[in-house]
PDB file of N, CA and C in Angstrom:
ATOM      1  N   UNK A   1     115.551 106.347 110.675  1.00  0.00           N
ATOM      2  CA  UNK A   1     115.089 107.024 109.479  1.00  0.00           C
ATOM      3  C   UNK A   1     113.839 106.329 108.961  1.00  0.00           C
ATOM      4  N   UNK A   2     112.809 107.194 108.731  1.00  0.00           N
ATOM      5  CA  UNK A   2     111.479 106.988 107.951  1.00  0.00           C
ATOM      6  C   UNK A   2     111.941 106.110 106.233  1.00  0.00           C
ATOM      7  N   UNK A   3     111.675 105.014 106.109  1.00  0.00           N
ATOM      8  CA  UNK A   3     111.638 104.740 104.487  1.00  0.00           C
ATOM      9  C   UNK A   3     110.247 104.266 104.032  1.00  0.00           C
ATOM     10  N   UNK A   4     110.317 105.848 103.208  1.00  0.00           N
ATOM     11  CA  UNK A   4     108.790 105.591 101.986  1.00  0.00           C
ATOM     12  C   UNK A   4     109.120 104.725 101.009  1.00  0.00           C
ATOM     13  N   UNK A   5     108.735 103.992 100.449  1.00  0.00           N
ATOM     14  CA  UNK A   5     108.328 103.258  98.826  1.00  0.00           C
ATOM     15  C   UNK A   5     107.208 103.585  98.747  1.00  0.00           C
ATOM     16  N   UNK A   6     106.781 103.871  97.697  1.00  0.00           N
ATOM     17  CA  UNK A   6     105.791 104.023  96.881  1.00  0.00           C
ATOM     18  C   UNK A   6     105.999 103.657  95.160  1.00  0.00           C
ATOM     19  N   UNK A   7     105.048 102.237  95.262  1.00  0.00           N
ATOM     20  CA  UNK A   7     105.091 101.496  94.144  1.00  0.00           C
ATOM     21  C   UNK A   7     103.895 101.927  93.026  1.00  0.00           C
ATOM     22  N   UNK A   8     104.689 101.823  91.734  1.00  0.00           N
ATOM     23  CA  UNK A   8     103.452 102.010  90.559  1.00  0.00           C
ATOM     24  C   UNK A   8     103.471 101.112  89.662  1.00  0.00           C
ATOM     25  N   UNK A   9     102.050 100.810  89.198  1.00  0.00           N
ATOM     26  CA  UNK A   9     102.596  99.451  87.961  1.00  0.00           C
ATOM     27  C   UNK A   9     102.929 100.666  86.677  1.00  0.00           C
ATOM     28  N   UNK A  10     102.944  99.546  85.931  1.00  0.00           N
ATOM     29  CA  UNK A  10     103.243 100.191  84.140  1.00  0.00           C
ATOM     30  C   UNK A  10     102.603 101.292  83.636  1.00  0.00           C
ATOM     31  N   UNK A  11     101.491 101.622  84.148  1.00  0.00           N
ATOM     32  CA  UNK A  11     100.931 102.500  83.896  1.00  0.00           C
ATOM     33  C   UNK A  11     100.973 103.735  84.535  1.00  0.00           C
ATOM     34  N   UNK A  12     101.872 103.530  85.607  1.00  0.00           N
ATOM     35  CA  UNK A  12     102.579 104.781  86.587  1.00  0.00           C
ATOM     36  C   UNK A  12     101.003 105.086  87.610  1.00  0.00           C
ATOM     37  N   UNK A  13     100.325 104.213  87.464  1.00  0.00           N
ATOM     38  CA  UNK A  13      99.157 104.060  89.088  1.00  0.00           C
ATOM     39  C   UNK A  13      99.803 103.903  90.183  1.00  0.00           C
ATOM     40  N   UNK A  14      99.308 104.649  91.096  1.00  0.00           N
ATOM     41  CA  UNK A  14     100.139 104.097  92.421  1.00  0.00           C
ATOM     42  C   UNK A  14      99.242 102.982  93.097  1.00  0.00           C
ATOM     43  N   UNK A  15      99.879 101.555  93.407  1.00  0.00           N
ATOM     44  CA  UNK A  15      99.272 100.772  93.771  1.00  0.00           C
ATOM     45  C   UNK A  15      99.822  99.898  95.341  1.00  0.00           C
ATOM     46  N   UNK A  16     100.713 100.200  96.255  1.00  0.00           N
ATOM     47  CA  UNK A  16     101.053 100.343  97.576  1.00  0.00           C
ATOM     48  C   UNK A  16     101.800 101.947  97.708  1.00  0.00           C
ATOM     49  N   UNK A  17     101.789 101.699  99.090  1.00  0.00           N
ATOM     50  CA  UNK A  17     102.770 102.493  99.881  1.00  0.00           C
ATOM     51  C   UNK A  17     103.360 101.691 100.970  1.00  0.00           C
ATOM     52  N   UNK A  18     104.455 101.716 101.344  1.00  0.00           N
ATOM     53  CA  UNK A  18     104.947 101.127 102.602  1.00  0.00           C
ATOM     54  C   UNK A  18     105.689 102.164 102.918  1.00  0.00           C
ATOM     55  N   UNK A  19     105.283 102.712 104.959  1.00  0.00           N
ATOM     56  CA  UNK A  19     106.292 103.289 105.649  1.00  0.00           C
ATOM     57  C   UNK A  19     107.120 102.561 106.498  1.00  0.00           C
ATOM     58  N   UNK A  20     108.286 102.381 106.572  1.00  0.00           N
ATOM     59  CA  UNK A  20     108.663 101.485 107.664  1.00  0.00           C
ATOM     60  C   UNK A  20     109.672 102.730 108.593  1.00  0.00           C
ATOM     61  N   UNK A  21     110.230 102.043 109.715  1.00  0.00           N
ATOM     62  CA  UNK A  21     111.087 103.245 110.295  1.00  0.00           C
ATOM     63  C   UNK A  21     110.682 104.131 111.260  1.00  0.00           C
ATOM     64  N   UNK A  22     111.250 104.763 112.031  1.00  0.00           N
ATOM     65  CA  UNK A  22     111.395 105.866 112.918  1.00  0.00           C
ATOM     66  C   UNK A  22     112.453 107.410 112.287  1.00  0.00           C
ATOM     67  N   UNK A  23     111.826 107.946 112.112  1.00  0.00           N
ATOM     68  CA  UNK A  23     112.378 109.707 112.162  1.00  0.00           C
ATOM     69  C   UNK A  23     113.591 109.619 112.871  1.00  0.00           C
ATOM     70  N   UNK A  24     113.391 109.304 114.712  1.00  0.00           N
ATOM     71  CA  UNK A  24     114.012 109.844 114.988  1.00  0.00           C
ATOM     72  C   UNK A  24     114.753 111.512 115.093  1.00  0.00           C
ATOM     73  N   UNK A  25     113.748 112.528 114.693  1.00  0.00           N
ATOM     74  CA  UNK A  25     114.301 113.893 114.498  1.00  0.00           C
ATOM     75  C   UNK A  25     114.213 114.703 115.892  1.00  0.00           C
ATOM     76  N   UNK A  26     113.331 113.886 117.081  1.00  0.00           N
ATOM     77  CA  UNK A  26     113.225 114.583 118.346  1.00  0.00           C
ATOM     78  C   UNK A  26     112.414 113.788 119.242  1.00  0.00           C
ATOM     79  N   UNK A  27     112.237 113.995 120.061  1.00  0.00           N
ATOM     80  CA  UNK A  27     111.970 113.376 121.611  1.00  0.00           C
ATOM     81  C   UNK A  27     110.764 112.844 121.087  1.00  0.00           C
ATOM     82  N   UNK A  28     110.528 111.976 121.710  1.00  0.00           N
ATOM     83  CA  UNK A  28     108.976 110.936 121.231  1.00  0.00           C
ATOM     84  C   UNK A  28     107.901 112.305 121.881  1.00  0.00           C
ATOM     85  N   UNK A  29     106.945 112.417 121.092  1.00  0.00           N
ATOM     86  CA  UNK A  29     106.152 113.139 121.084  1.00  0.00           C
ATOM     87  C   UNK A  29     106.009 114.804 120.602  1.00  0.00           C
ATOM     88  N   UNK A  30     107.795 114.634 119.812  1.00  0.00           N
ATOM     89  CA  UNK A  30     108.039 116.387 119.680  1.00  0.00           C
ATOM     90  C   UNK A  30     109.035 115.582 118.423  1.00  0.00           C
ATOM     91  N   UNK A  31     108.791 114.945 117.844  1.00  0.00           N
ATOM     92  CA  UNK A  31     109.150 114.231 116.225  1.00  0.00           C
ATOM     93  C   UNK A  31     108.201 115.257 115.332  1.00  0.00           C
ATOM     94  N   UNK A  32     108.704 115.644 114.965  1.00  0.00           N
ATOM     95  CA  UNK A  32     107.908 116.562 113.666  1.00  0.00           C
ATOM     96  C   UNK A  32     107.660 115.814 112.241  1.00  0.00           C
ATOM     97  N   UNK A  33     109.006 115.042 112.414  1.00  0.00           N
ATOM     98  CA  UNK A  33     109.299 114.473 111.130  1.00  0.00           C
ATOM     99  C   UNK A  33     107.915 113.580 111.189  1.00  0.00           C
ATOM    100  N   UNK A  34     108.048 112.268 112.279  1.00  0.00           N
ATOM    101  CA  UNK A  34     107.266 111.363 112.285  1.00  0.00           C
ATOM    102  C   UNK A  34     106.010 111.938 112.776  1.00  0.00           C
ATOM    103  N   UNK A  35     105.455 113.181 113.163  1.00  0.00           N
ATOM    104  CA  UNK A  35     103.997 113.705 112.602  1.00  0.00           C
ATOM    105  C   UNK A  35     104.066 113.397 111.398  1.00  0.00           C
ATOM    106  N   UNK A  36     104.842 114.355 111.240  1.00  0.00           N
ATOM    107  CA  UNK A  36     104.400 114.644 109.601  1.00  0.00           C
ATOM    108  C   UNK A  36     103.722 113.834 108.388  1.00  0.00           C
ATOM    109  N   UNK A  37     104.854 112.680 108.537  1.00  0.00           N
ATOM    110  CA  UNK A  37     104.588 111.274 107.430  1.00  0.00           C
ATOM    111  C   UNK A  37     103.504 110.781 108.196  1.00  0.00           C
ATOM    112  N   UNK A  38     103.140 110.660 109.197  1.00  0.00           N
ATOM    113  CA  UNK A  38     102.212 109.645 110.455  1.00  0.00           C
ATOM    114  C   UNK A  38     100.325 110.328 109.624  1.00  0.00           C
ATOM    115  N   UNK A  39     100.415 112.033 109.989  1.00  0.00           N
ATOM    116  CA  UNK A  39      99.318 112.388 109.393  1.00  0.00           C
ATOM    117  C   UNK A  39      99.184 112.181 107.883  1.00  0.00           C
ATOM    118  N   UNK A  40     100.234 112.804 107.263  1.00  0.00           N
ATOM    119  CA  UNK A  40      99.943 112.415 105.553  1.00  0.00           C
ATOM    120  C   UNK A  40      99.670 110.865 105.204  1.00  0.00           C
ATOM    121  N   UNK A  41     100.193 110.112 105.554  1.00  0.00           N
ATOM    122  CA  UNK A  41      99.774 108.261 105.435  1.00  0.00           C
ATOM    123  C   UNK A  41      98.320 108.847 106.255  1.00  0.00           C
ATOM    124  N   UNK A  42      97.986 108.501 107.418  1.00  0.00           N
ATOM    125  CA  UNK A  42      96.829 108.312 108.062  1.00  0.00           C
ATOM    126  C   UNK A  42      95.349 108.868 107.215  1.00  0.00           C
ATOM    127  N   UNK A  43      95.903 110.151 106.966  1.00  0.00           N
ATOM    128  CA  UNK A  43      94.514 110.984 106.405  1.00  0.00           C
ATOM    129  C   UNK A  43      94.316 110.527 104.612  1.00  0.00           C
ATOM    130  N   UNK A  44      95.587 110.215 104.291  1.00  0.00           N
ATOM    131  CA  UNK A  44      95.568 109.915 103.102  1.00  0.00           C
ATOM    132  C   UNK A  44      94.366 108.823 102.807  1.00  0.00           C
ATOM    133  N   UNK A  45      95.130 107.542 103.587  1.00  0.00           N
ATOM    134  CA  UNK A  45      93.558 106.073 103.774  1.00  0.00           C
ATOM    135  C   UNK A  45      92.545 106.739 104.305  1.00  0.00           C
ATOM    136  N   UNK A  46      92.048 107.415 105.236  1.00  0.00           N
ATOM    137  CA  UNK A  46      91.211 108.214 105.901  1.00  0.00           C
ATOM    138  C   UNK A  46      90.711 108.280 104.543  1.00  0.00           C
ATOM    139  N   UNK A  47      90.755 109.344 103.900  1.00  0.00           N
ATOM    140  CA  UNK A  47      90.150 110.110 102.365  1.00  0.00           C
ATOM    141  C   UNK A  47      89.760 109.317 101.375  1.00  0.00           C
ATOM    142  N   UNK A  48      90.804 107.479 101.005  1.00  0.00           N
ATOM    143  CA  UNK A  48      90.271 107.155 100.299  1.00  0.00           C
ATOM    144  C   UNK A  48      88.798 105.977 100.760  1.00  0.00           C
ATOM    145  N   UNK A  49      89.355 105.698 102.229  1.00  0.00           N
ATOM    146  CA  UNK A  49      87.856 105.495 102.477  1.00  0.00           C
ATOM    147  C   UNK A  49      86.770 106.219 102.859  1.00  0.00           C
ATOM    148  N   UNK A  50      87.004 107.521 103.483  1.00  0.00           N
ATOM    149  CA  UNK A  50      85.401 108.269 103.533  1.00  0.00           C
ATOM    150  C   UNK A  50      85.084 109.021 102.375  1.00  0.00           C
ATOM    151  N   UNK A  51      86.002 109.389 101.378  1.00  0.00           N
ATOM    152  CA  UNK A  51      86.023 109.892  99.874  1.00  0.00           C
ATOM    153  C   UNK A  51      85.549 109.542  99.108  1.00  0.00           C
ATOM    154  N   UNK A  52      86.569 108.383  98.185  1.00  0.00           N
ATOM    155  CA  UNK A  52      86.673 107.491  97.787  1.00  0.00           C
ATOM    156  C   UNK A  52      85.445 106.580  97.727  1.00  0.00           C
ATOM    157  N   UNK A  53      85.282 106.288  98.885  1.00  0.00           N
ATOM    158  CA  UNK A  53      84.346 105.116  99.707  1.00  0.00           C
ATOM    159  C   UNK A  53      85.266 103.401  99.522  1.00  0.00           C
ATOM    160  N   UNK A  54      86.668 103.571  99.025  1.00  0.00           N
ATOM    161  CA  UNK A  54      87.220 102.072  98.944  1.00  0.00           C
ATOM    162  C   UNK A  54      88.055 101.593  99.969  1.00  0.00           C
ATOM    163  N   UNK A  55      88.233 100.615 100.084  1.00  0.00           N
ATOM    164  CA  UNK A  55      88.383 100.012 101.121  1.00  0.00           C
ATOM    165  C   UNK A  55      89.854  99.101 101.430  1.00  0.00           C
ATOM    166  N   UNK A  56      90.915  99.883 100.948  1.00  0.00           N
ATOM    167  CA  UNK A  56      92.742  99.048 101.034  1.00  0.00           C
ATOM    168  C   UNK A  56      92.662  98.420 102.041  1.00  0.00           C
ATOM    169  N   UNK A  57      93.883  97.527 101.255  1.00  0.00           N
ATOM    170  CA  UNK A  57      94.142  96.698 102.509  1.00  0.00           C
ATOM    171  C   UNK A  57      95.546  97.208 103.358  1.00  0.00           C
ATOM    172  N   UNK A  58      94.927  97.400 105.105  1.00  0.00           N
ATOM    173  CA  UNK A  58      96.088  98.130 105.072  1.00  0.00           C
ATOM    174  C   UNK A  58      96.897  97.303 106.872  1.00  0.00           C
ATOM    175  N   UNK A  59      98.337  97.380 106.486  1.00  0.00           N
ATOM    176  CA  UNK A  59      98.785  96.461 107.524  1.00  0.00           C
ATOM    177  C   UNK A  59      99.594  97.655 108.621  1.00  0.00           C
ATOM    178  N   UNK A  60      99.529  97.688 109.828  1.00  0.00           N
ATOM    179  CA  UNK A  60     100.226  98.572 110.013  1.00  0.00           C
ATOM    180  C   UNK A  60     100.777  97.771 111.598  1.00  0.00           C
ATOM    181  N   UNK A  61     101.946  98.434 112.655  1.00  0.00           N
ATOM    182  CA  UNK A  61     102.442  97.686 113.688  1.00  0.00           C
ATOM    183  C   UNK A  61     101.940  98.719 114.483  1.00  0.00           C
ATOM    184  N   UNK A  62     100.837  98.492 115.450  1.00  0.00           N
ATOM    185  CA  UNK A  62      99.954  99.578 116.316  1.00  0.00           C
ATOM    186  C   UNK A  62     100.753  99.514 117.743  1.00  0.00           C
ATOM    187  N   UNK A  63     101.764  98.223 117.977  1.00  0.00           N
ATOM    188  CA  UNK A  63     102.040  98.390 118.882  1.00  0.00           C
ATOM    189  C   UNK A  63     103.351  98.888 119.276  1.00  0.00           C
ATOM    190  N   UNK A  64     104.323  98.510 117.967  1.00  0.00           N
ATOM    191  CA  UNK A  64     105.650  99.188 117.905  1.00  0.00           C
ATOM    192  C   UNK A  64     105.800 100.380 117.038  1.00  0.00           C
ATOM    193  N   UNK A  65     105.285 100.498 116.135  1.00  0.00           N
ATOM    194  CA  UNK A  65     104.957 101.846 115.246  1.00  0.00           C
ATOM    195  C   UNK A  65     105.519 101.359 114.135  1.00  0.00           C
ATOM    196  N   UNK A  66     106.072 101.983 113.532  1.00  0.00           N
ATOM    197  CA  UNK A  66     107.141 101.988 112.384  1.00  0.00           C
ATOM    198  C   UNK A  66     106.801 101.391 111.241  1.00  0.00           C
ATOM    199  N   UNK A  67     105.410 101.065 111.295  1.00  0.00           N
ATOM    200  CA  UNK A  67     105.354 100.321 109.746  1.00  0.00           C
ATOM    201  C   UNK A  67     103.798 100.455 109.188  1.00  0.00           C
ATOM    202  N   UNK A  68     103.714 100.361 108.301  1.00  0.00           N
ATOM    203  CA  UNK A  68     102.504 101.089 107.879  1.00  0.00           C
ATOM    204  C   UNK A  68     102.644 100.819 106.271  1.00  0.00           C
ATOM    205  N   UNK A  69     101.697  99.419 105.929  1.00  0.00           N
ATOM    206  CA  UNK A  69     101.768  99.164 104.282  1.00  0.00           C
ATOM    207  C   UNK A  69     100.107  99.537 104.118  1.00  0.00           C
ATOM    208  N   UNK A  70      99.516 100.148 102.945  1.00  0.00           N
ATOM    209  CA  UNK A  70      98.804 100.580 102.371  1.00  0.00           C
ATOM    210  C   UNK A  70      98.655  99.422 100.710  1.00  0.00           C
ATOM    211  N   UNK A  71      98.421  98.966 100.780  1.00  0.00           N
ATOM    212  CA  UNK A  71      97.960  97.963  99.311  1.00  0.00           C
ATOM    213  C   UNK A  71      96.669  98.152  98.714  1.00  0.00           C
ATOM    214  N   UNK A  72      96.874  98.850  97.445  1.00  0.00           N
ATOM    215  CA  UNK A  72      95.608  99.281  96.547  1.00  0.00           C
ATOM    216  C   UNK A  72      95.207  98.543  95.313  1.00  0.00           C
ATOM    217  N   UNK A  73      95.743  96.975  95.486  1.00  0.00           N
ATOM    218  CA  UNK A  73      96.094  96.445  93.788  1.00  0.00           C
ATOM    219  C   UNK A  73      94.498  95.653  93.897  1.00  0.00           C
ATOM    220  N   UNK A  74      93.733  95.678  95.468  1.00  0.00           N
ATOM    221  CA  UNK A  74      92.444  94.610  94.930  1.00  0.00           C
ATOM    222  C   UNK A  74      91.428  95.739  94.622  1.00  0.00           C
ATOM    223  N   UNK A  75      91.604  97.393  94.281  1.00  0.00           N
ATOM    224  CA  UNK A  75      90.792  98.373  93.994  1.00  0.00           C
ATOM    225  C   UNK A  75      90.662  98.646  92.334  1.00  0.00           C
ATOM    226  N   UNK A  76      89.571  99.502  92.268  1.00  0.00           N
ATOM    227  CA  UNK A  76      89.802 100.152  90.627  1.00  0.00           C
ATOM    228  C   UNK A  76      91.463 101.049  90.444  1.00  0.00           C
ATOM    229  N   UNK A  77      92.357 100.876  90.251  1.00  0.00           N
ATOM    230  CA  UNK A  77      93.137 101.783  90.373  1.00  0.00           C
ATOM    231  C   UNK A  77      93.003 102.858  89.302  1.00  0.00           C
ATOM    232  N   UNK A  78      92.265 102.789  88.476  1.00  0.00           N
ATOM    233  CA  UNK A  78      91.986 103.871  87.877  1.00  0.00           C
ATOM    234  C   UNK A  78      91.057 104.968  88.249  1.00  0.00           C
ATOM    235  N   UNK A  79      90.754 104.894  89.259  1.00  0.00           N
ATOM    236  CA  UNK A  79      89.288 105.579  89.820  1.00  0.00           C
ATOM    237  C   UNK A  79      90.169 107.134  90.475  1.00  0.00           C
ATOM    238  N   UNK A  80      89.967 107.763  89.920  1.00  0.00           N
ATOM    239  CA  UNK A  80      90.291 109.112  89.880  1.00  0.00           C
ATOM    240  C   UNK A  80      90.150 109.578  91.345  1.00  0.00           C
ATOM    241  N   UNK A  81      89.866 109.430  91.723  1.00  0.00           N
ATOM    242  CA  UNK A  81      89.486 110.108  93.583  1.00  0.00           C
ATOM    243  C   UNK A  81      91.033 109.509  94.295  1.00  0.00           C
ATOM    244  N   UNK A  82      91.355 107.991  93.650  1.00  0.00           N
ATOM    245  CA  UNK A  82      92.148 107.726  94.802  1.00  0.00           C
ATOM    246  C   UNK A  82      93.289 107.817  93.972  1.00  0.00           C
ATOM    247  N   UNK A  83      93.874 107.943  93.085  1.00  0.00           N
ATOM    248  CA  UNK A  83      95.067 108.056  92.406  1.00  0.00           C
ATOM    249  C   UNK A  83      95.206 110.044  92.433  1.00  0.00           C
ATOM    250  N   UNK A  84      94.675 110.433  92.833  1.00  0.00           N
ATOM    251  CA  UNK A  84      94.688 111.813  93.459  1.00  0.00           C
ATOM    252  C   UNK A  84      95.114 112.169  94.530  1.00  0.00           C
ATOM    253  N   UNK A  85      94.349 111.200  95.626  1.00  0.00           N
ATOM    254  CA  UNK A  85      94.546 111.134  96.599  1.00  0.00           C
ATOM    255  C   UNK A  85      96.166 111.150  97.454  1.00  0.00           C
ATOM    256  N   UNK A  86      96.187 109.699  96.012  1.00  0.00           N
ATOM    257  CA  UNK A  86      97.616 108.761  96.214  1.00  0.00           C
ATOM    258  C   UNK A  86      99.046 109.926  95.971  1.00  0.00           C
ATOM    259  N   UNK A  87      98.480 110.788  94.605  1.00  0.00           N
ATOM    260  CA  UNK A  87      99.823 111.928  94.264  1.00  0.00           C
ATOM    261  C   UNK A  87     100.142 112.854  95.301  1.00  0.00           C
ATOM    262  N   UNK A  88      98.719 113.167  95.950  1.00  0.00           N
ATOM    263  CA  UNK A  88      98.797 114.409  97.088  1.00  0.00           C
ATOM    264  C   UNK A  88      99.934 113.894  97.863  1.00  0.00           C
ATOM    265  N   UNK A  89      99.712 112.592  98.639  1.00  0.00           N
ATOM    266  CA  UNK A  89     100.272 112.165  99.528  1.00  0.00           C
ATOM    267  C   UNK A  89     101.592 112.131  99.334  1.00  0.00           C
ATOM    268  N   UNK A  90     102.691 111.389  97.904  1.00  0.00           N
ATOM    269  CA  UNK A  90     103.975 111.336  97.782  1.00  0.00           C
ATOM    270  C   UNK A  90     104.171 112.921  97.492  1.00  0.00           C
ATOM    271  N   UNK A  91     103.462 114.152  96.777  1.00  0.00           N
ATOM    272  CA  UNK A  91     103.861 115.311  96.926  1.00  0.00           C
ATOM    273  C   UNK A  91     104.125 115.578  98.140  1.00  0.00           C
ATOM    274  N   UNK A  92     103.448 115.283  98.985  1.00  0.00           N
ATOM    275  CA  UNK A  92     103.989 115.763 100.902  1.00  0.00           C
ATOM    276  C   UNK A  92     104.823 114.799 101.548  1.00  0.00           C
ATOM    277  N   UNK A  93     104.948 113.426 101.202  1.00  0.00           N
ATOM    278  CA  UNK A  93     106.201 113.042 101.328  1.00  0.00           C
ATOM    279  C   UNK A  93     107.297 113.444 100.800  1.00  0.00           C
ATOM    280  N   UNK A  94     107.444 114.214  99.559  1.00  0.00           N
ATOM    281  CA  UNK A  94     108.224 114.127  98.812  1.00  0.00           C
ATOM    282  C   UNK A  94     109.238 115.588  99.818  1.00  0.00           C
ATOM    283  N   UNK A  95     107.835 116.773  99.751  1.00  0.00           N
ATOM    284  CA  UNK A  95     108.174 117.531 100.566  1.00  0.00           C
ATOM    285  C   UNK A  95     108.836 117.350 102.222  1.00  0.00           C
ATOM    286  N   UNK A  96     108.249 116.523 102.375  1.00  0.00           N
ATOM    287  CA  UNK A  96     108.886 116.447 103.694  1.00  0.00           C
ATOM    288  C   UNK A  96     110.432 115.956 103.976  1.00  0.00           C
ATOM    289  N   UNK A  97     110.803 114.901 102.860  1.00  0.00           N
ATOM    290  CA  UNK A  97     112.135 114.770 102.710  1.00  0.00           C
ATOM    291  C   UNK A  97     112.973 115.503 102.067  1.00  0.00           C
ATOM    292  N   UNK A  98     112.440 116.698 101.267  1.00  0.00           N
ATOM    293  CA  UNK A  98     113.154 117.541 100.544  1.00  0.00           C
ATOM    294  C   UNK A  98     113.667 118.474 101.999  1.00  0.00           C
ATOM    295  N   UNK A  99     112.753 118.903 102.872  1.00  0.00           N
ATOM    296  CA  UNK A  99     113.706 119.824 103.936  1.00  0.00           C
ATOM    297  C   UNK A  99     113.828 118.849 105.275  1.00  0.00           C
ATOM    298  N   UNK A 100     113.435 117.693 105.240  1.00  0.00           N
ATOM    299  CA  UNK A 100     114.318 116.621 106.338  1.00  0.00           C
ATOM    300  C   UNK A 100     115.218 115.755 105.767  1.00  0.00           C
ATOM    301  N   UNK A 101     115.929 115.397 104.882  1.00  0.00           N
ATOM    302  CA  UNK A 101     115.946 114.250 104.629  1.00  0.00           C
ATOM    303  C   UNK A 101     117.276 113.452 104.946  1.00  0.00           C
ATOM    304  N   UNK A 102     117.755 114.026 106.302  1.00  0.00           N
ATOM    305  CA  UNK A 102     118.271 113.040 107.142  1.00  0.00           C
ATOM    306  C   UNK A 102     117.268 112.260 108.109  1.00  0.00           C
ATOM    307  N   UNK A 103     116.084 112.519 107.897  1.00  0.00           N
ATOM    308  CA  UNK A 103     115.039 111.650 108.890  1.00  0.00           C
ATOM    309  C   UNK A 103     113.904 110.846 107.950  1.00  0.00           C
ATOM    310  N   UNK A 104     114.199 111.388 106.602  1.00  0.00           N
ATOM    311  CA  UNK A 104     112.941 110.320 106.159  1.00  0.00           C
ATOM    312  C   UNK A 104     113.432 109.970 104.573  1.00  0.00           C
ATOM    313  N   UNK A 105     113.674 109.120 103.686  1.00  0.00           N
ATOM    314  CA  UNK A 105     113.356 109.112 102.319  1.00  0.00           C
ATOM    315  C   UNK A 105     112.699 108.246 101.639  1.00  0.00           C
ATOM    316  N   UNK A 106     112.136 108.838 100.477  1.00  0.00           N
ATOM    317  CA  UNK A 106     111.551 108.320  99.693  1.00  0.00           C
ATOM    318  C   UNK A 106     111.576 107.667  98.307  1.00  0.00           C
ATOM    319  N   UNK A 107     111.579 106.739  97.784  1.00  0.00           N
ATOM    320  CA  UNK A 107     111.810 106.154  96.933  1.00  0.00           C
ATOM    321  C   UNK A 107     110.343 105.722  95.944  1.00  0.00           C
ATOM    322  N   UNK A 108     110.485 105.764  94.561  1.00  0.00           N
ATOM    323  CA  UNK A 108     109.652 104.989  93.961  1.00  0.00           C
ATOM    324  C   UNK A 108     110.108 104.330  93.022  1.00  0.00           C
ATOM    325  N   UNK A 109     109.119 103.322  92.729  1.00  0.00           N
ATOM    326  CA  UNK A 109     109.477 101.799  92.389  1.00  0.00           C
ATOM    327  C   UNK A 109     108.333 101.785  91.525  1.00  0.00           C
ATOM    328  N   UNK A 110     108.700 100.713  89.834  1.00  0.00           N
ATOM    329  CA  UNK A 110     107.614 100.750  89.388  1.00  0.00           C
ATOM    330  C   UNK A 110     107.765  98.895  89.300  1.00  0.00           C
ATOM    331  N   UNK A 111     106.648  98.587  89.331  1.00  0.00           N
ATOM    332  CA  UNK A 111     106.159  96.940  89.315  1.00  0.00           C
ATOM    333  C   UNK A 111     105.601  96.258  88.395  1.00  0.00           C
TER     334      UNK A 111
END
């Protein structure tokens, strides 16, 4: 199973994401689930750096998969492009565990 966190400070900014996990919903390469979360994380950083233009710090396991932290706390977090960015993304996580969510969930956390 896919586990999202997505952390906000006090001010309800989103300031990480961590994916850790495998779907598991079908044969490696016919995972829908793990498209799914794989493109929404990917394009999400994608957007806030060719968007945006900022630059997270982001850790991910390229060789085993399954993990994928996104850290936004050394950015403006108020900068409107990427806290946009940031909602799009848990809206399509959110979606995606609303009709999988024996393969992925999501949680948020405030810090």
């Amino acid at each position: 199973m896919i586990q999202a966190v997505i952390s906000r400070n006090s001010e309800g900014q989103i300031t990480t994401f961590k994916l850790t996990g495998h779907a598991d919903s079908g044969a490696y390469g016919q995972d829908i689930v793990c498209a799914a979360a794989s493109v929404l994380a990917i394009s999400t950083v994608n957007g806030i750096e060719q968007v945006a233009h900022l630059q997270p710090a982001v850790q991910s396991d390229e060789t085993n998969g399954g993990l994928l932290i996104a850290d936004f706390t050394g950015l403006d977090l108020a900068n409107q492009q990427l806290q946009t960015l940031l909602e799009s993304f848990t809206l399509g996580l959110n979606d995606v565990a609303a009709n999988y969510g024996d393969y992925i969930q999501v949680r948020e956390q405030t810090r």
